[in-house]
N, C-alpha and C. Protein backbone atom coordinates (compact mmCIF):
# COMPACT_ATOMS: atom_id res chain seq x y z
N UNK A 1 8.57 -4.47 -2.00
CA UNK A 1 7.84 -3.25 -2.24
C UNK A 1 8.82 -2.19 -2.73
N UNK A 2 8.43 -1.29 -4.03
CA UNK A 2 9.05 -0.59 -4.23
C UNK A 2 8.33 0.94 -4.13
N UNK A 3 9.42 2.40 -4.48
CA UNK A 3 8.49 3.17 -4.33
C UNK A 3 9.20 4.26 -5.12
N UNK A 4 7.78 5.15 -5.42
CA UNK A 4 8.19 5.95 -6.67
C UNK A 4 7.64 7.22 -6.38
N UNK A 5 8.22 8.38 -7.10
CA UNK A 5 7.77 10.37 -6.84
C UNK A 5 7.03 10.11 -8.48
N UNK A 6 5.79 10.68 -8.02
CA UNK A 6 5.37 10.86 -9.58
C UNK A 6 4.54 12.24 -9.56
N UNK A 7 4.99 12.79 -10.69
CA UNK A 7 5.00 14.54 -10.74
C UNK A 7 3.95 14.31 -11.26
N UNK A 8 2.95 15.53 -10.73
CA UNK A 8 1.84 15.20 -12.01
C UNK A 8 1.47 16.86 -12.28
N UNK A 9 0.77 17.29 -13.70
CA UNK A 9 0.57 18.20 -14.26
C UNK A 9 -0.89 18.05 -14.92
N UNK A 10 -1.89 19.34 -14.84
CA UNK A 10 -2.88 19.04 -14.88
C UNK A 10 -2.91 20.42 -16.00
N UNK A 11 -4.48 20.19 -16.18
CA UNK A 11 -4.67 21.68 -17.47
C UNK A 11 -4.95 23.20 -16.61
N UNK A 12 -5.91 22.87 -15.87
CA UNK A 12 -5.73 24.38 -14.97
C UNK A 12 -5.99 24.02 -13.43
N UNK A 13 -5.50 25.31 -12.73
CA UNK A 13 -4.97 24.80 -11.31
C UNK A 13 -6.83 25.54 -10.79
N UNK A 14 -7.86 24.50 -9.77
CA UNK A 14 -8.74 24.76 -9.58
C UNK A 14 -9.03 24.52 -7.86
N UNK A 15 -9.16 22.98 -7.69
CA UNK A 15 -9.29 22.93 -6.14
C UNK A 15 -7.80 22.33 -6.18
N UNK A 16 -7.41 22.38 -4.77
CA UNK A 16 -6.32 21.10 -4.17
C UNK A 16 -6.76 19.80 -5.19
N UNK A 17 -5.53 19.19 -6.06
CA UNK A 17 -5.51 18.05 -5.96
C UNK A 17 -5.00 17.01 -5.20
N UNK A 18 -3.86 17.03 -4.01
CA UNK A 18 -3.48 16.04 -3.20
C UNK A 18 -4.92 15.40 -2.36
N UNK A 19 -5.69 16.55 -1.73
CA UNK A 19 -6.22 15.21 -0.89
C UNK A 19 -7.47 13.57 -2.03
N UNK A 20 -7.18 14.64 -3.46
CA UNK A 20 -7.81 13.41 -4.06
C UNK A 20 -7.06 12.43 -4.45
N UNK A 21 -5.71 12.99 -4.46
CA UNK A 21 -4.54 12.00 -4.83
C UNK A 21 -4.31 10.76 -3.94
N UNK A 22 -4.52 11.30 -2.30
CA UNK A 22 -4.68 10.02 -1.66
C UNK A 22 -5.01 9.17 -1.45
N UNK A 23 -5.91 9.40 -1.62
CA UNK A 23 -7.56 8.46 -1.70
C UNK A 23 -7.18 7.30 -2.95
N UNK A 24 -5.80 7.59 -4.00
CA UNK A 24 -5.77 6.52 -4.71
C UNK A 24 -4.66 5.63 -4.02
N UNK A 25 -5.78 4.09 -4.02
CA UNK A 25 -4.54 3.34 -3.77
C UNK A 25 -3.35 2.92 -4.15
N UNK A 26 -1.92 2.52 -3.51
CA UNK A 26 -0.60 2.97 -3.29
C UNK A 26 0.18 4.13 -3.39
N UNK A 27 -0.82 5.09 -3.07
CA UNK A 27 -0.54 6.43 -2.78
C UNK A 27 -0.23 6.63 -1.18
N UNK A 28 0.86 7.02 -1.13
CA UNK A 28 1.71 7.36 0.36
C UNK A 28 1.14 8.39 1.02
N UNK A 29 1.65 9.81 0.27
CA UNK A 29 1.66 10.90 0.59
C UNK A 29 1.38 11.78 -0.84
N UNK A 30 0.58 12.97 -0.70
CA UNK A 30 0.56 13.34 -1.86
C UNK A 30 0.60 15.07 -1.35
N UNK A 31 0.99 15.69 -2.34
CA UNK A 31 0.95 17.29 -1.79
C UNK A 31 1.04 18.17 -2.82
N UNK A 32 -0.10 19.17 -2.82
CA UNK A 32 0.09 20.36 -3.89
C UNK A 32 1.40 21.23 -4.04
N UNK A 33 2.05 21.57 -5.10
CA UNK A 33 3.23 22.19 -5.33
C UNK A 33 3.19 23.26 -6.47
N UNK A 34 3.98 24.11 -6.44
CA UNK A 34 4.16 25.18 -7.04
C UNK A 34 5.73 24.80 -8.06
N UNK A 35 5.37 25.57 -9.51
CA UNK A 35 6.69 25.41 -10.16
C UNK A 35 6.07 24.59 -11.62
N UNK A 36 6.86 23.69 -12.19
CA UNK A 36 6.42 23.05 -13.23
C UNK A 36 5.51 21.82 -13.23
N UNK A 37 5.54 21.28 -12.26
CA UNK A 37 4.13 20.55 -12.08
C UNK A 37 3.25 20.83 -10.83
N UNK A 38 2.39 20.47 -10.91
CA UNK A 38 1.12 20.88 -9.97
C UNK A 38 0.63 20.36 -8.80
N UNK A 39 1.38 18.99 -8.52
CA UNK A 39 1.44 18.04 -7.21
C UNK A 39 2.63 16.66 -7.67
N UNK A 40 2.91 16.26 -6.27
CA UNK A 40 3.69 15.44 -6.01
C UNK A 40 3.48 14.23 -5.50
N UNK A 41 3.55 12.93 -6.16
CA UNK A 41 3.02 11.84 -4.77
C UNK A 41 4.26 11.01 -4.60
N UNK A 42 4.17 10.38 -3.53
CA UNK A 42 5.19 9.40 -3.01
C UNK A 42 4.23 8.16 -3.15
N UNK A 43 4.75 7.19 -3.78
CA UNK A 43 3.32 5.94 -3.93
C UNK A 43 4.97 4.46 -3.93
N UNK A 44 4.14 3.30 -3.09
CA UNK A 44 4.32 2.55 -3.15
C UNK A 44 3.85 1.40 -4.13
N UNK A 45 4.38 0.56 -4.40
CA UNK A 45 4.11 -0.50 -5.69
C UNK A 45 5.26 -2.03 -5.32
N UNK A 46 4.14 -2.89 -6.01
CA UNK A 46 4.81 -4.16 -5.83
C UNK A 46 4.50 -4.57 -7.74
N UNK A 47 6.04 -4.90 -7.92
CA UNK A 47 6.16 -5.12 -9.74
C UNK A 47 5.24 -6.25 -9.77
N UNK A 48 4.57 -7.26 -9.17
CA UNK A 48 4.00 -7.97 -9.77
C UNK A 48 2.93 -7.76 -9.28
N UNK A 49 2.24 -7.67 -8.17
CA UNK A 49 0.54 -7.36 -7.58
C UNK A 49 0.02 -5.73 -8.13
N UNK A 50 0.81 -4.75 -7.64
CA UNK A 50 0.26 -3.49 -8.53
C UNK A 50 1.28 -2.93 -8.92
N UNK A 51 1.52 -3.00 -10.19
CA UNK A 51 2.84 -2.07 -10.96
C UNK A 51 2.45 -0.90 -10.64
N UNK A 52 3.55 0.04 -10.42
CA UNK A 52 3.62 1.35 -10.61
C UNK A 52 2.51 2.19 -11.96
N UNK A 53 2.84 1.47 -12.78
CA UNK A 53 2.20 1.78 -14.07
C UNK A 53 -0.21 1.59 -13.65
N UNK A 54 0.23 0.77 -12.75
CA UNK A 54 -1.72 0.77 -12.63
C UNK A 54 -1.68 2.25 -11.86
N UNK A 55 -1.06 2.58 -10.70
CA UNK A 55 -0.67 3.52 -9.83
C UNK A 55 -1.30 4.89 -10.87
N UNK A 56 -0.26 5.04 -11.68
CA UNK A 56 -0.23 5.99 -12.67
C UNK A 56 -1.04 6.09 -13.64
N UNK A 57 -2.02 5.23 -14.24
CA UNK A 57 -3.31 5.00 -15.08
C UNK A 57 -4.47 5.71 -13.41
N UNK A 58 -4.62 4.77 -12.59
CA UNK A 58 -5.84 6.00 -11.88
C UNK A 58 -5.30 7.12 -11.70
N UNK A 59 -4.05 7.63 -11.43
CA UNK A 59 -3.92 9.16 -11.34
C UNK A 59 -4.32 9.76 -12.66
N UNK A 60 -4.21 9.00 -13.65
CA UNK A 60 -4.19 10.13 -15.11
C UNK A 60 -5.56 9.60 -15.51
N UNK A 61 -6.74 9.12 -14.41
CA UNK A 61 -7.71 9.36 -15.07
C UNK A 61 -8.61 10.24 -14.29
N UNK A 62 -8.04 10.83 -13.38
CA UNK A 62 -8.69 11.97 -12.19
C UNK A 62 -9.19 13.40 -13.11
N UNK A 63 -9.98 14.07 -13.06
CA UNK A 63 -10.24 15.12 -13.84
C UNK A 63 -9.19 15.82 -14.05
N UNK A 64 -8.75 16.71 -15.28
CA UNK A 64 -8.12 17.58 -15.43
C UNK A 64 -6.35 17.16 -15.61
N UNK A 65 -5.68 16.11 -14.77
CA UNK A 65 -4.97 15.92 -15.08
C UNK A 65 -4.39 15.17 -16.58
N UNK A 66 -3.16 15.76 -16.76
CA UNK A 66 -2.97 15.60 -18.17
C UNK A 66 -1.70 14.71 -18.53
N UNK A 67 -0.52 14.73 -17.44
CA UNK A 67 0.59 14.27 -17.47
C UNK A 67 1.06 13.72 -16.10
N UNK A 68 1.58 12.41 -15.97
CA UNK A 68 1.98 11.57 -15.04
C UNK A 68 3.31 11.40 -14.89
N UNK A 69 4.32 11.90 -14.32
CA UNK A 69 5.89 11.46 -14.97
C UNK A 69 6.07 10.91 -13.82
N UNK A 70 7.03 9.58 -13.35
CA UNK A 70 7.59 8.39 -12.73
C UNK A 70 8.79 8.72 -12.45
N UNK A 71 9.33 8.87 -11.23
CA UNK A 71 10.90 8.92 -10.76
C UNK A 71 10.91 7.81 -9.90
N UNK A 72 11.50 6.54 -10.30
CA UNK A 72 11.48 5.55 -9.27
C UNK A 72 12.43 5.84 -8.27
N UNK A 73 12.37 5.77 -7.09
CA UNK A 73 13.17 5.88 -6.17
C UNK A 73 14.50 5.09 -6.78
N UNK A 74 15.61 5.28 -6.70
CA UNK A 74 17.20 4.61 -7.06
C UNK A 74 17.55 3.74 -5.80
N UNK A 75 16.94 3.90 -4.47
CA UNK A 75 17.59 3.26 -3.44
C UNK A 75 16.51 1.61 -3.05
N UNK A 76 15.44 2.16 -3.75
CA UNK A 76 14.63 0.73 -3.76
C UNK A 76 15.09 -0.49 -4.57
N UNK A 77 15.26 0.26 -5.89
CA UNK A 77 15.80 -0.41 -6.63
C UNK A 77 17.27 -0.99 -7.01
N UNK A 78 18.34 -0.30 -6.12
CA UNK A 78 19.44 -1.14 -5.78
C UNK A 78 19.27 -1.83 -4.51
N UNK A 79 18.20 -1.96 -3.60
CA UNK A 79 17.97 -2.86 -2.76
C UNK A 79 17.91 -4.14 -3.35
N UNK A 80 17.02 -4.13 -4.27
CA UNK A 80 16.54 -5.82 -4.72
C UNK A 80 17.96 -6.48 -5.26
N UNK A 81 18.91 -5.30 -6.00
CA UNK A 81 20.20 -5.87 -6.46
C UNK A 81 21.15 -6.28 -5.44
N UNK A 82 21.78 -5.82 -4.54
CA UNK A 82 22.35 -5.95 -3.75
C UNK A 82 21.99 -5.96 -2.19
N UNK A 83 22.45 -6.99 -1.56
CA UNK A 83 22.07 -6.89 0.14
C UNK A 83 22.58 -5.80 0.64
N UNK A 84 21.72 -5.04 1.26
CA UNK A 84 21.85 -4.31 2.45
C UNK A 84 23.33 -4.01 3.46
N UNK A 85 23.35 -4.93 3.77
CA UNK A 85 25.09 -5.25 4.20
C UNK A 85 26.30 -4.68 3.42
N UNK A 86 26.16 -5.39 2.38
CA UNK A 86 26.96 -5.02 1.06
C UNK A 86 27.41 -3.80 1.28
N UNK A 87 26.19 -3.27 0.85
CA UNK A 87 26.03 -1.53 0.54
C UNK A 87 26.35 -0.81 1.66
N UNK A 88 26.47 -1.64 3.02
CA UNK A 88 26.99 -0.65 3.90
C UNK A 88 27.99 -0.52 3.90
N UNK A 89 28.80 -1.98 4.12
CA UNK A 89 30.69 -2.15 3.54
C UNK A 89 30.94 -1.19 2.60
N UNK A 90 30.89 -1.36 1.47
CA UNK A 90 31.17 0.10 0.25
C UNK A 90 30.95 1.21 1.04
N UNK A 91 30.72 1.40 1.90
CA UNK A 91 30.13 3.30 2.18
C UNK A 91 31.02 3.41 3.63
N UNK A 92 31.64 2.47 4.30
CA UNK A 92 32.19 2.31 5.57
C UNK A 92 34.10 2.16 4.63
């Protein structure tokens, strides 16, 4: 399982969008924000049962939203590369 922050930006700011954000599945946590985008989710994904990318198609088909941007977490994804162990040796 991997997991990803995906910013999202909509056309105008009307009700809360997080609690509809949750409600999509592999959605973690989601929360309205202030600044250059308009909410935040933390969403889990498995690359072969639900890509990140399905994740991000139901968010960008919710009303109003317009833009989906993907920050994969960096520590998920040097998990699958390297054991756990490893990575502790290097840091010890």
């Amino acid at each position: 399982m991997r997991t990803a922050y995906i910013l999202i930006q909509r056309d105008e700011i009307r009700d809360p969008l997080a609690p509809t954000l949750r409600a999509v599945p592999g959605v973690i946590t989601a929360d309205d924000v202030m600044g250059p985008y308009d909410a935040i989710v933390l969403a889990k994904h498995d690359p072969f049962e639900r890509p990140v990318a399905d994740v991000v198609e139901d968010i960008q088909r919710l009303p109003g939203v317009t833009r989906a941007l993907v920050a994969s977490v960096a520590s998920s994804v040097i998990s699958l590369v390297e054991p756990a162990d490893h990575l502790a040796r290097a840091t010890t």
